[in-house]
C-alpha atoms as a PDB file:
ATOM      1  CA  UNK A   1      24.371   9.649  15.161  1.00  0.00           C
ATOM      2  CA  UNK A   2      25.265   7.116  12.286  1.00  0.00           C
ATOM      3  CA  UNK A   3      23.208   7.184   9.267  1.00  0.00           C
ATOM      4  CA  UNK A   4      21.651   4.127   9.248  1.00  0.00           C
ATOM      5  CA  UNK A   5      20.069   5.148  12.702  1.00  0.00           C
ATOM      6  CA  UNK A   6      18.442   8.111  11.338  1.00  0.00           C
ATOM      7  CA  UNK A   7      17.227   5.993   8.157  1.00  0.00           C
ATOM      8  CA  UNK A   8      15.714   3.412  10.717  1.00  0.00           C
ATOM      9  CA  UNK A   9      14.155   6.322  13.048  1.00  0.00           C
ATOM     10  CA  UNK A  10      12.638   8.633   9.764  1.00  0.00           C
ATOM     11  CA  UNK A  11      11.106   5.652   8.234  1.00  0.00           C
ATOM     12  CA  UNK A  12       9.652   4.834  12.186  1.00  0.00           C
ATOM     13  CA  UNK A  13       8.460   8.577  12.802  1.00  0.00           C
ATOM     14  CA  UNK A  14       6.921   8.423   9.631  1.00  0.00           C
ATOM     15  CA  UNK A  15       5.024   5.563  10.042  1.00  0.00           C
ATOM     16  CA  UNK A  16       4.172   6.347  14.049  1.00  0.00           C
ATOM     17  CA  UNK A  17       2.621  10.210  12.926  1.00  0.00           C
ATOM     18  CA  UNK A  18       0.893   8.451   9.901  1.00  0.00           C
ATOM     19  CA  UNK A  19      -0.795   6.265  12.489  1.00  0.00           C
ATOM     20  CA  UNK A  20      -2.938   9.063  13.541  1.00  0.00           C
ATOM     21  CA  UNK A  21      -4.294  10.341  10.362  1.00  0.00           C
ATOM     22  CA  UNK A  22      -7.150   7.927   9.143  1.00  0.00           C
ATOM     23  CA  UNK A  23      -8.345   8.605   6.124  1.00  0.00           C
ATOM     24  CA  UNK A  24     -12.179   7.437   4.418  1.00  0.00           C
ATOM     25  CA  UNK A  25     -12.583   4.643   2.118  1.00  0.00           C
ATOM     26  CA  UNK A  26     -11.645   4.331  -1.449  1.00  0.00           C
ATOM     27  CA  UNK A  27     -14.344   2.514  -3.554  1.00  0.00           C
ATOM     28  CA  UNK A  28     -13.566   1.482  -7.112  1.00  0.00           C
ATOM     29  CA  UNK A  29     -15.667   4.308  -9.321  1.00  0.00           C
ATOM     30  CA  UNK A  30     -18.361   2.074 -10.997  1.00  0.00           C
ATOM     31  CA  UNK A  31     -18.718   0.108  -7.890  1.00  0.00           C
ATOM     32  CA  UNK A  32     -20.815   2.564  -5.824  1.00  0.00           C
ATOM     33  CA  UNK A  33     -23.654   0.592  -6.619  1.00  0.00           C
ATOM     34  CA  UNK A  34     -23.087  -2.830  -5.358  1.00  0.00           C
ATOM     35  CA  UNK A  35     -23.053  -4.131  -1.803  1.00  0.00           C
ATOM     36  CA  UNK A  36     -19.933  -4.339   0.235  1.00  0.00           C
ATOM     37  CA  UNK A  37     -20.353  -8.234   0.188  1.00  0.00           C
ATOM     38  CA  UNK A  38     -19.708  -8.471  -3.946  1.00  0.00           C
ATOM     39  CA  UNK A  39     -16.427  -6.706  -3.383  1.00  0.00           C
ATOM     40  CA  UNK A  40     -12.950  -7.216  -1.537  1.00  0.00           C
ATOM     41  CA  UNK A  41     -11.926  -5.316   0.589  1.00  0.00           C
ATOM     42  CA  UNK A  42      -8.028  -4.182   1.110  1.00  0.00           C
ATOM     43  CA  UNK A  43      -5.972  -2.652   4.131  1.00  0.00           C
ATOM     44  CA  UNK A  44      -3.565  -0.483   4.839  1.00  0.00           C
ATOM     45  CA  UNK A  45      -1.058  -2.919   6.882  1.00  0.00           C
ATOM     46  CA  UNK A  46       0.686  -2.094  10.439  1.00  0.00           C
ATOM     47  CA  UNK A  47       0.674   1.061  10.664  1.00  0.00           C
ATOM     48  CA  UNK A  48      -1.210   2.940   7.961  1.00  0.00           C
ATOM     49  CA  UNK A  49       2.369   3.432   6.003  1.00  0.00           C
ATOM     50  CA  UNK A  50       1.316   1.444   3.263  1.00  0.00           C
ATOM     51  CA  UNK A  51      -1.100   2.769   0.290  1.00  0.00           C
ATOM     52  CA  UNK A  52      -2.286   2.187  -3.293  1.00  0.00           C
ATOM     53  CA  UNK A  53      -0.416   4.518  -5.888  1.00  0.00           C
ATOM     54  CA  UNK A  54      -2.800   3.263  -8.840  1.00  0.00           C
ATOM     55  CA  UNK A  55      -5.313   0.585  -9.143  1.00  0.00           C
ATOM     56  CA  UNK A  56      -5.450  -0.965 -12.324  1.00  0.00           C
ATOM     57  CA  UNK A  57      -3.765   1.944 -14.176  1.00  0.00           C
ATOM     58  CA  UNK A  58      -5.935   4.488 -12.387  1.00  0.00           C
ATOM     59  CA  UNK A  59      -4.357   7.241 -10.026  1.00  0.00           C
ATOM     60  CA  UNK A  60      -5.696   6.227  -6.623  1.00  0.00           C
ATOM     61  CA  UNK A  61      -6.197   9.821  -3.976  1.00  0.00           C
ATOM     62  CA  UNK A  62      -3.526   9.356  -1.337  1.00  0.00           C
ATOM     63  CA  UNK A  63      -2.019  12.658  -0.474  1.00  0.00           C
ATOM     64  CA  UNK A  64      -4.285  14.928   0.883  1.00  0.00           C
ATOM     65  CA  UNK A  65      -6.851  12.701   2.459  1.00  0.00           C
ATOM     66  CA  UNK A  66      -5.237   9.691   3.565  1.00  0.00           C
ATOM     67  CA  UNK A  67      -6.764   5.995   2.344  1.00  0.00           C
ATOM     68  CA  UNK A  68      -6.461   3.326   4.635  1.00  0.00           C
ATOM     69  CA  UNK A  69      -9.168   0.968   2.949  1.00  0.00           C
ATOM     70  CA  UNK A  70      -9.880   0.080  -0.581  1.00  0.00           C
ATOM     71  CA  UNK A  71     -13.177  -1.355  -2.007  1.00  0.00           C
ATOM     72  CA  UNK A  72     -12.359  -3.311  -5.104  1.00  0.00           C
ATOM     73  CA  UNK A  73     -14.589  -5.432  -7.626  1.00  0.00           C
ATOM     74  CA  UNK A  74     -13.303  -9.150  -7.947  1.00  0.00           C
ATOM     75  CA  UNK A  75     -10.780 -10.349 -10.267  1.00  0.00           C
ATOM     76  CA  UNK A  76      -7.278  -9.539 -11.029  1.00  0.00           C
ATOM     77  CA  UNK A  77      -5.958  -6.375 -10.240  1.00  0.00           C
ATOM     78  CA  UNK A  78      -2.698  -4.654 -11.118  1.00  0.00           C
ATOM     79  CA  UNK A  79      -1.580  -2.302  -8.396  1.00  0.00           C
ATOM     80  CA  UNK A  80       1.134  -0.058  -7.605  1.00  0.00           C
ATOM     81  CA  UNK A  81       1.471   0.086  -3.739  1.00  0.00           C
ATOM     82  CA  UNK A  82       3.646   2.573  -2.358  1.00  0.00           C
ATOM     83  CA  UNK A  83       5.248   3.322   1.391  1.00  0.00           C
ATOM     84  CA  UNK A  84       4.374   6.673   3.288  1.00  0.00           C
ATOM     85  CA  UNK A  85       8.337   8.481   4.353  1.00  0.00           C
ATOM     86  CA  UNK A  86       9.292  11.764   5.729  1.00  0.00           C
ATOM     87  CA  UNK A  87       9.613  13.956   2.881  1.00  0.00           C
ATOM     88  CA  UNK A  88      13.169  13.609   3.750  1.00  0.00           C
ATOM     89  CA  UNK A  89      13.245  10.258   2.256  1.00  0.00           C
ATOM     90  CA  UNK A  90      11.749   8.833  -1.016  1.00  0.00           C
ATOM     91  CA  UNK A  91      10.345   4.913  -1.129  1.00  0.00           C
ATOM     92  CA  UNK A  92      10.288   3.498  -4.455  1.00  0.00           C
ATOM     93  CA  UNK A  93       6.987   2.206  -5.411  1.00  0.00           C
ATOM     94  CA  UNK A  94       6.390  -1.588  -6.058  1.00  0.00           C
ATOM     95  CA  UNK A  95       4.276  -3.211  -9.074  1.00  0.00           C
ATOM     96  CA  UNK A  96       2.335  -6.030  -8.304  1.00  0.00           C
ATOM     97  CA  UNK A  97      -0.936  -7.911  -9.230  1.00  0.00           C
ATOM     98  CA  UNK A  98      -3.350 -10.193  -7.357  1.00  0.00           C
ATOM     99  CA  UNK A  99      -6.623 -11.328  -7.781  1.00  0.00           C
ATOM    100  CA  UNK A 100      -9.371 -10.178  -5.056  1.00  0.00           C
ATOM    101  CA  UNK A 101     -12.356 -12.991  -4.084  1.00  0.00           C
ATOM    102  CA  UNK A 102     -15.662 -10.929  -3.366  1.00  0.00           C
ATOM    103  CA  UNK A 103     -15.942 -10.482   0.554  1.00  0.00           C
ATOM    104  CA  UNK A 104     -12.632 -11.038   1.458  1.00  0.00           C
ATOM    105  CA  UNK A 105     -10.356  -8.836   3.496  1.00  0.00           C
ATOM    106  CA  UNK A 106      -6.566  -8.591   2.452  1.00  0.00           C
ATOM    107  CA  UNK A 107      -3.697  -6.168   4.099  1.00  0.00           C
ATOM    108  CA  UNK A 108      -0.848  -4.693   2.596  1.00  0.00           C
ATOM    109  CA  UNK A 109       2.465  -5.926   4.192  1.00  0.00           C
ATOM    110  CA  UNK A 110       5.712  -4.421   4.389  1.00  0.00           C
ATOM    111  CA  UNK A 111       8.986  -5.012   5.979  1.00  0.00           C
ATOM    112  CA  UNK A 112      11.504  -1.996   6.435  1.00  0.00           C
ATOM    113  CA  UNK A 113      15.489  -3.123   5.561  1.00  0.00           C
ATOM    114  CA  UNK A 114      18.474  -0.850   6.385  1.00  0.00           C
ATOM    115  CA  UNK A 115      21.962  -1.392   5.477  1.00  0.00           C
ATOM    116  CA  UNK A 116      24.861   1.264   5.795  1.00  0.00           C
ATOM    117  CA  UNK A 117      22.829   4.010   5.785  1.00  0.00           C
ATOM    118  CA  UNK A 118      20.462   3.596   3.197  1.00  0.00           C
ATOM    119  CA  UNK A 119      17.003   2.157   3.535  1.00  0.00           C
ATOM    120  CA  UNK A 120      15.237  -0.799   1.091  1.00  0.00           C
ATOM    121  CA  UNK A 121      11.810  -2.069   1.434  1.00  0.00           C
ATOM    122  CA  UNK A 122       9.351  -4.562  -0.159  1.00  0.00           C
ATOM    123  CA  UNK A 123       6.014  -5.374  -0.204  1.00  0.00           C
ATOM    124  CA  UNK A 124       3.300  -7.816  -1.224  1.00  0.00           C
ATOM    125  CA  UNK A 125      -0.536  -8.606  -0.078  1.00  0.00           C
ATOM    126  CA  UNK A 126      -1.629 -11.751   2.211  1.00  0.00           C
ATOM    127  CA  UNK A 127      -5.546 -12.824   2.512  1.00  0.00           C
ATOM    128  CA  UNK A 128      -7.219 -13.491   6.118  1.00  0.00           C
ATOM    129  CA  UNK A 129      -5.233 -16.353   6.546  1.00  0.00           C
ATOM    130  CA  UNK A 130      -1.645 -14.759   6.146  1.00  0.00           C
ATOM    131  CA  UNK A 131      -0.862 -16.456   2.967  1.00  0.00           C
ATOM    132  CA  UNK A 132       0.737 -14.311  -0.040  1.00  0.00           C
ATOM    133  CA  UNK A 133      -1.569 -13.495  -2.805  1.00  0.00           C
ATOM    134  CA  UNK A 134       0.428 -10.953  -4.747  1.00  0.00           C
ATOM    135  CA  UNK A 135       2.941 -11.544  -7.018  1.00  0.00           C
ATOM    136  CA  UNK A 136       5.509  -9.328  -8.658  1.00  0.00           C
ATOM    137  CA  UNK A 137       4.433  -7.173 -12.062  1.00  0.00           C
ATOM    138  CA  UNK A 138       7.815  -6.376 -13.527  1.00  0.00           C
ATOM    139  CA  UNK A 139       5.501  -5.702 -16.475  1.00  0.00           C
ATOM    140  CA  UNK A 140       4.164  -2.656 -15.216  1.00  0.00           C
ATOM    141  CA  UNK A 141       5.790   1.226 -15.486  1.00  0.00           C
ATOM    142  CA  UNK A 142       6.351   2.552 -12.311  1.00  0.00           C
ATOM    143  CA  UNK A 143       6.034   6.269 -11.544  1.00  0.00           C
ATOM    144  CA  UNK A 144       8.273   7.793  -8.393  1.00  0.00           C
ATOM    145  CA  UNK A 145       6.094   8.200  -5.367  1.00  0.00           C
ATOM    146  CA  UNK A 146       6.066  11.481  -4.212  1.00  0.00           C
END
């Protein structure tokens, strides 16, 4: 089988067994107290594959107990979302900030790229509507996923 097959068909598996494990929501610590309405509220897109690395600096759980929802106060938030692979592969993780309206819903989008053999990816965060509200953090350090 060619490489770029393989690539394509890890990153696919990956996603597909991911699909089965839902995890419990992540709230924001310090935000226990308010309602759900006074915060947004942000999904995993198709799949389950994607995830937050950190939240506004903050190591976000994602290993053990898988997070498919995040409750998070309004404003502007820098994030570092990552993409769940095969441990065969490694996905980069991606720096970007947005700013979440209380008691909206947003999903984490990705799109899957492979090109002789290897595989590139990128991602970014849309509101109920479908329109892009995340834009790119160069700013930011980014840690290796692992």
């Amino acid at each position: 089988m060619n490489r770029k097959f393989n690539v394509a068909m890890g990153l696919a598996l990956a996603a597909a067994m991911l699909a089965g494990c839902t995890g419990s929501p992540y709230r924001v610590p310090g935000t226990e107290a308010q309602p759900l309405s006074n915060l947004a509220i942000i999904k995993s897109g198709p799949r389950g594959a994607t995830y937050f690395f950190s939240v506004d600096g903050e190591r976000v759980p994602h290993v053990l107990r898988p997070v498919d929802r995040w409750e998070l106060p309004p404003g502007e938030h820098a994030v570092v979302v990552g993409l769940r692979t095969i441990p065969q592969f490694q996905a980069d993780t991606i720096p970007m900030r947005f700013v979440a309206l209380p008691g909206k819903t947003y999903v984490i989008q990705y799109e899957v790229k492979t090109s002789w053999g290897r595989g590139t990816w990128r991602g970014w965060i849309e509101d109920e509507s479908g329109a892009t509200v995340s834009f790119s953090d160069s700013a930011q350090s980014v840690p290796k996923s692992k």
